[in-house]
C-alpha atoms as a PDB file:
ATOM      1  CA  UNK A   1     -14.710   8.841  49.333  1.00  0.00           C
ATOM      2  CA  UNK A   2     -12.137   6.187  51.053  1.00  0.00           C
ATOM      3  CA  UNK A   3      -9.854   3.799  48.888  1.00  0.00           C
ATOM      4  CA  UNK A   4     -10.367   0.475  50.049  1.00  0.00           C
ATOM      5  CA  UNK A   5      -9.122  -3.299  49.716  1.00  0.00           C
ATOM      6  CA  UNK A   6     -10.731  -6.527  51.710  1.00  0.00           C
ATOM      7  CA  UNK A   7      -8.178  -8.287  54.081  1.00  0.00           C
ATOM      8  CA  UNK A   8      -7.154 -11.171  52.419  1.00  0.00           C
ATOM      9  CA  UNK A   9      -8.314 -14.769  53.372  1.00  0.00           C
ATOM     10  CA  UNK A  10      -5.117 -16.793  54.242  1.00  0.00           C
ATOM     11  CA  UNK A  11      -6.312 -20.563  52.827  1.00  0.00           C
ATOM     12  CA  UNK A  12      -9.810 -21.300  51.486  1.00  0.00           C
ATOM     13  CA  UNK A  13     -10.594 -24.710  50.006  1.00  0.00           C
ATOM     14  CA  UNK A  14     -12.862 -23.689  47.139  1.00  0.00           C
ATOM     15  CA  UNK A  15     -13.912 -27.865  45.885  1.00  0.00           C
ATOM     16  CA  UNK A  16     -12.382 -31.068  47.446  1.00  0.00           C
ATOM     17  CA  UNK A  17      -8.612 -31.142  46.338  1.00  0.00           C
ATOM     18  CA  UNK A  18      -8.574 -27.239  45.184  1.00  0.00           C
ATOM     19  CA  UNK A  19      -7.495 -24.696  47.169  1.00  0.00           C
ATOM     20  CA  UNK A  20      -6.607 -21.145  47.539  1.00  0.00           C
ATOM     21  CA  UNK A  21      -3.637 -20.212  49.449  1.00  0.00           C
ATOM     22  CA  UNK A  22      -2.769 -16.251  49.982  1.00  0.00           C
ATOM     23  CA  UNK A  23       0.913 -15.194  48.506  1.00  0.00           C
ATOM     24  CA  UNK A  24       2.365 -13.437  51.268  1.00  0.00           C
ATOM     25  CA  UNK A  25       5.191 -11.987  49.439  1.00  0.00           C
ATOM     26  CA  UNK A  26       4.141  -9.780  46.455  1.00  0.00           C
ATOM     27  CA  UNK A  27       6.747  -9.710  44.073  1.00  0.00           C
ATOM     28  CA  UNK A  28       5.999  -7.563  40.666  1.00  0.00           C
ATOM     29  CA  UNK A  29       4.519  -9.289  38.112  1.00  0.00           C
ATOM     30  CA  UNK A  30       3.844  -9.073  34.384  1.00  0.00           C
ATOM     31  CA  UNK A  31       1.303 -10.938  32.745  1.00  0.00           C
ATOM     32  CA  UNK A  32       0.689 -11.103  29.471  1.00  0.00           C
ATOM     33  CA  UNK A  33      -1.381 -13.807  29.074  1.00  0.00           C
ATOM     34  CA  UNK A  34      -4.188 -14.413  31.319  1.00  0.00           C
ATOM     35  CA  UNK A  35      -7.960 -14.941  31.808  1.00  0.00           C
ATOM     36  CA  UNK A  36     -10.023 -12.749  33.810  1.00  0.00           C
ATOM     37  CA  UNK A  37     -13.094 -12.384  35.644  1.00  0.00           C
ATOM     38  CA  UNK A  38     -14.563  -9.083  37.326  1.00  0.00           C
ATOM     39  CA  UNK A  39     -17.098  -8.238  39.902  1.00  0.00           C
ATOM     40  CA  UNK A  40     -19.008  -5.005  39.801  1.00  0.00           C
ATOM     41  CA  UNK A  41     -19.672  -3.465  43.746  1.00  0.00           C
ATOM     42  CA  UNK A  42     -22.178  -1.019  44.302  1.00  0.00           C
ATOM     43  CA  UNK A  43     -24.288   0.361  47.504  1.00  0.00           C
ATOM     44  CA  UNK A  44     -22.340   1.819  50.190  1.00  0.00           C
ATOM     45  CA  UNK A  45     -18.760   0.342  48.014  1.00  0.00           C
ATOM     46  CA  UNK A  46     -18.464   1.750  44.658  1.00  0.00           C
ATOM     47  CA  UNK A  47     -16.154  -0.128  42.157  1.00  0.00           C
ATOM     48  CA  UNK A  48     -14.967  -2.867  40.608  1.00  0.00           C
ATOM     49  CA  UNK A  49     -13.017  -5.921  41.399  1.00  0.00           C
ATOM     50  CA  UNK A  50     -11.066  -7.976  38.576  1.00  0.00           C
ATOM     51  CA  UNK A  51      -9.332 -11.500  38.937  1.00  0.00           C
ATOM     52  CA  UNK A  52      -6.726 -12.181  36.609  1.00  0.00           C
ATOM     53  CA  UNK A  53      -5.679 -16.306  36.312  1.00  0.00           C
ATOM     54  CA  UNK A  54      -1.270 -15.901  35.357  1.00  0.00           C
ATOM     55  CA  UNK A  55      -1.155 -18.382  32.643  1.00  0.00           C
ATOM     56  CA  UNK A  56       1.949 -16.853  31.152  1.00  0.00           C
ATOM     57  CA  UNK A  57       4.048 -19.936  30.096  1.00  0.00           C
ATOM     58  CA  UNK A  58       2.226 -22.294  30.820  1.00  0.00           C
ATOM     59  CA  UNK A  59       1.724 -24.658  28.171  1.00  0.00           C
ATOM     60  CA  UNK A  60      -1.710 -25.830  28.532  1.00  0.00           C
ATOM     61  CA  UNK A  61      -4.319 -27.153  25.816  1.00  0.00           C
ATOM     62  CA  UNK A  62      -7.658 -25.503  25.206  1.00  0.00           C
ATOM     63  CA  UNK A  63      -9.155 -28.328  26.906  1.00  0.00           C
ATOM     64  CA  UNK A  64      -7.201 -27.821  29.833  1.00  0.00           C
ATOM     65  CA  UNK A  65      -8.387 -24.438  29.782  1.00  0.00           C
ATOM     66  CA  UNK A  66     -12.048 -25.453  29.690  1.00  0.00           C
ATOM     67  CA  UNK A  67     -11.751 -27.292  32.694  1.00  0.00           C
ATOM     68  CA  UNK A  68      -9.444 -24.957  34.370  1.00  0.00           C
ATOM     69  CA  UNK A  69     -12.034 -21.530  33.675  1.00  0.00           C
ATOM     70  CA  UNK A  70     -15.145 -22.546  35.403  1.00  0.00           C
ATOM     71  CA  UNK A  71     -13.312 -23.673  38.961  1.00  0.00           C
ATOM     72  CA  UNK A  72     -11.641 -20.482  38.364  1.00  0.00           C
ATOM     73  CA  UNK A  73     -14.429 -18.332  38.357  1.00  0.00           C
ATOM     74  CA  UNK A  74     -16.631 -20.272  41.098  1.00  0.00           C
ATOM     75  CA  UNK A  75     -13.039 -19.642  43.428  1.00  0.00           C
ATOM     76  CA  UNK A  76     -12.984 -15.644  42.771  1.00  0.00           C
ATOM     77  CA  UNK A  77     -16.982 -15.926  43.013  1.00  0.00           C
ATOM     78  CA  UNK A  78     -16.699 -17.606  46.693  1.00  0.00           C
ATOM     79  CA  UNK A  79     -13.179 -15.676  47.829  1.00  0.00           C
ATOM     80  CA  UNK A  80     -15.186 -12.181  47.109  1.00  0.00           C
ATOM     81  CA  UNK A  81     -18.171 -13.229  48.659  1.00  0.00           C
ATOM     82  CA  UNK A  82     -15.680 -14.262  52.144  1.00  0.00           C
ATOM     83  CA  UNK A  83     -13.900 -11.632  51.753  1.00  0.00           C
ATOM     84  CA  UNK A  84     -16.892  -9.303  52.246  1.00  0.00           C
ATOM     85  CA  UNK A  85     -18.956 -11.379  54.442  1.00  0.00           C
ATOM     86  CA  UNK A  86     -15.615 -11.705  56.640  1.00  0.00           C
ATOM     87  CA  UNK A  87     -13.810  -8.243  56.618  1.00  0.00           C
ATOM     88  CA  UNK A  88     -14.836  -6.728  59.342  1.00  0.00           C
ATOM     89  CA  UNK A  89     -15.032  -2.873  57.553  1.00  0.00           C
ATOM     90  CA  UNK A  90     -17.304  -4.101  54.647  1.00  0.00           C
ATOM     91  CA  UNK A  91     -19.768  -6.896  56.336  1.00  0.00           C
ATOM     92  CA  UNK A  92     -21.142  -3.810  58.241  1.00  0.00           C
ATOM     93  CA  UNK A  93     -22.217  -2.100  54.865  1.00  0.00           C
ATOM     94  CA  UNK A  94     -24.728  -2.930  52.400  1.00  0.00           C
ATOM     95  CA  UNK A  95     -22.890  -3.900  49.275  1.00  0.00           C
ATOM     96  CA  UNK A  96     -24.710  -5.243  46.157  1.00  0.00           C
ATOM     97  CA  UNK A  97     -21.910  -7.526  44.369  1.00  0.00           C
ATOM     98  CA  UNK A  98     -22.672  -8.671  40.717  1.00  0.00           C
ATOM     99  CA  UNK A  99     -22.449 -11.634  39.113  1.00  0.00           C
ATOM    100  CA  UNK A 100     -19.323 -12.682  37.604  1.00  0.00           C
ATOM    101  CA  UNK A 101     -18.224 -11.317  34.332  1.00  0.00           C
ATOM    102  CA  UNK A 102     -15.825 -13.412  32.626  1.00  0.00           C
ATOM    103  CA  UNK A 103     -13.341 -12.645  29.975  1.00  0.00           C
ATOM    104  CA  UNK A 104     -11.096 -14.646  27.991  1.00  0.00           C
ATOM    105  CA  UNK A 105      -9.208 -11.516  26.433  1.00  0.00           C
ATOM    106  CA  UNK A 106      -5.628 -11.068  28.198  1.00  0.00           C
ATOM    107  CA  UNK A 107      -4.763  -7.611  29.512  1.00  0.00           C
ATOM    108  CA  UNK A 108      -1.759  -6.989  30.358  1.00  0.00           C
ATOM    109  CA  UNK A 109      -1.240  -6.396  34.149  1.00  0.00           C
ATOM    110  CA  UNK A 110       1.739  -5.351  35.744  1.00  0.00           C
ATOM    111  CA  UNK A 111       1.671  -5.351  39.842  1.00  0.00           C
ATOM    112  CA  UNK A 112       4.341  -2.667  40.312  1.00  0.00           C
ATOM    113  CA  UNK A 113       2.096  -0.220  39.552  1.00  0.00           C
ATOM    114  CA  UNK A 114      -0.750  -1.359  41.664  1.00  0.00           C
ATOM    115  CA  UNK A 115      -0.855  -1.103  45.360  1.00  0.00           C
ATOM    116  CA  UNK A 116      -4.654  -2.521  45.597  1.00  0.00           C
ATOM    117  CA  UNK A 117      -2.962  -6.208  44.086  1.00  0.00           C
ATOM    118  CA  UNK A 118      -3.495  -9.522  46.156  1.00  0.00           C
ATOM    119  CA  UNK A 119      -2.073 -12.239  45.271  1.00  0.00           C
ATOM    120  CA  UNK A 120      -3.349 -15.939  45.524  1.00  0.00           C
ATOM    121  CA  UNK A 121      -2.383 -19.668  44.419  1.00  0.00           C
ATOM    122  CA  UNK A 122      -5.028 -21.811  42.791  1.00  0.00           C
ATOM    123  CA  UNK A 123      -3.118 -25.236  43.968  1.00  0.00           C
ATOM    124  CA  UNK A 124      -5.269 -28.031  42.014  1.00  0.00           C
ATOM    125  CA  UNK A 125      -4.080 -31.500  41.310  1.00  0.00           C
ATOM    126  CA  UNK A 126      -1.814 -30.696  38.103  1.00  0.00           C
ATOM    127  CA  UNK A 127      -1.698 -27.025  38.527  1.00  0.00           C
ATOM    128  CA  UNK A 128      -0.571 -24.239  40.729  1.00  0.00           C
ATOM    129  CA  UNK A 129      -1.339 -21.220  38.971  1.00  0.00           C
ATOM    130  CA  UNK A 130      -1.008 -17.415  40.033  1.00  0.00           C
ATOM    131  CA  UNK A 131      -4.233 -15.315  40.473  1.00  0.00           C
ATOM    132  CA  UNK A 132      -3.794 -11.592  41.115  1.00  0.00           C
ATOM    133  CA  UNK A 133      -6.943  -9.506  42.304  1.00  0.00           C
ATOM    134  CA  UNK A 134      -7.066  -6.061  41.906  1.00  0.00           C
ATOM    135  CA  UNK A 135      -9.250  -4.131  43.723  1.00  0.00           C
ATOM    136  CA  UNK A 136     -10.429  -0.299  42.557  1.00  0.00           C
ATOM    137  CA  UNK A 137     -13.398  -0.009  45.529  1.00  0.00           C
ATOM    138  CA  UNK A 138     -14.149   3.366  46.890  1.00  0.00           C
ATOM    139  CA  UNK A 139     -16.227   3.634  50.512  1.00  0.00           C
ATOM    140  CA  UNK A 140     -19.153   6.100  49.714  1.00  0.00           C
ATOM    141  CA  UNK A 141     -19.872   8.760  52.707  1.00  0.00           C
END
């Protein structure tokens, strides 16, 4: 079995007026507080792939937060599905992707110690927050 991450997508607009733009430069980063949502692969990819939205101070009201989850998860639902569809090492394989599982419990995640980290910019009209997507995908023989 082969480690493996999807290339990243360099800008994807995700609604009208919200976009994802790819973070070139990985500096480490610590989050403490953030919400996440995670994709389960299976098929010829074996693994899991979780999306972490960097709200770390940021001081945002739970309505914000309501309006800011949904868009979040639709962009990490249609960046995964690109990514797969577009990468030219996975669109050759069958890959079953599930549906979103979201979860509003922060971990903490720390990039330094992860070398399968992208890292993205939701820019919306008020916000431009960090998303990091870590990717633990193994290529089955």
């Amino acid at each position: 079995m082969n480690s493996i991450t999807p290339s990243f997508i360099e800008e994807i607009a995700v609604l009208s007026e919200i976009k994802l733009i790819h973070q070139k430069d990985l500096n480490h980063t610590n989050s403490i507080d953030n919400i996440s949502v995670r994709f389960n692969l299976s098929g010829q990819i074996k693994g899991q792939i979780t999306c972490y939205l960097v709200l770390d101070f940021l001081d945002m009201t739970e309505n914000d937060k309501q309006f800011i989850y949904p868009i979040f998860v639709e962009a990490m639902n249609i960046l995964i599905g690109q990514q797969i569809s577009r990468d030219p090492k996975l669109k050759k394989l069958s890959i079953d992707l599930s549906a979103p599982k979201p979860s509003l419990i922060s971990e903490n995640v720390y990039t330094k110690l992860k070398d399968q980290t992208q890292k993205y910019e939701l820019q919306m009209e008020h916000y431009d927050l960090d998303v990091l997507i870590n990717y633990s995908l193994e290529v089955l023989n």
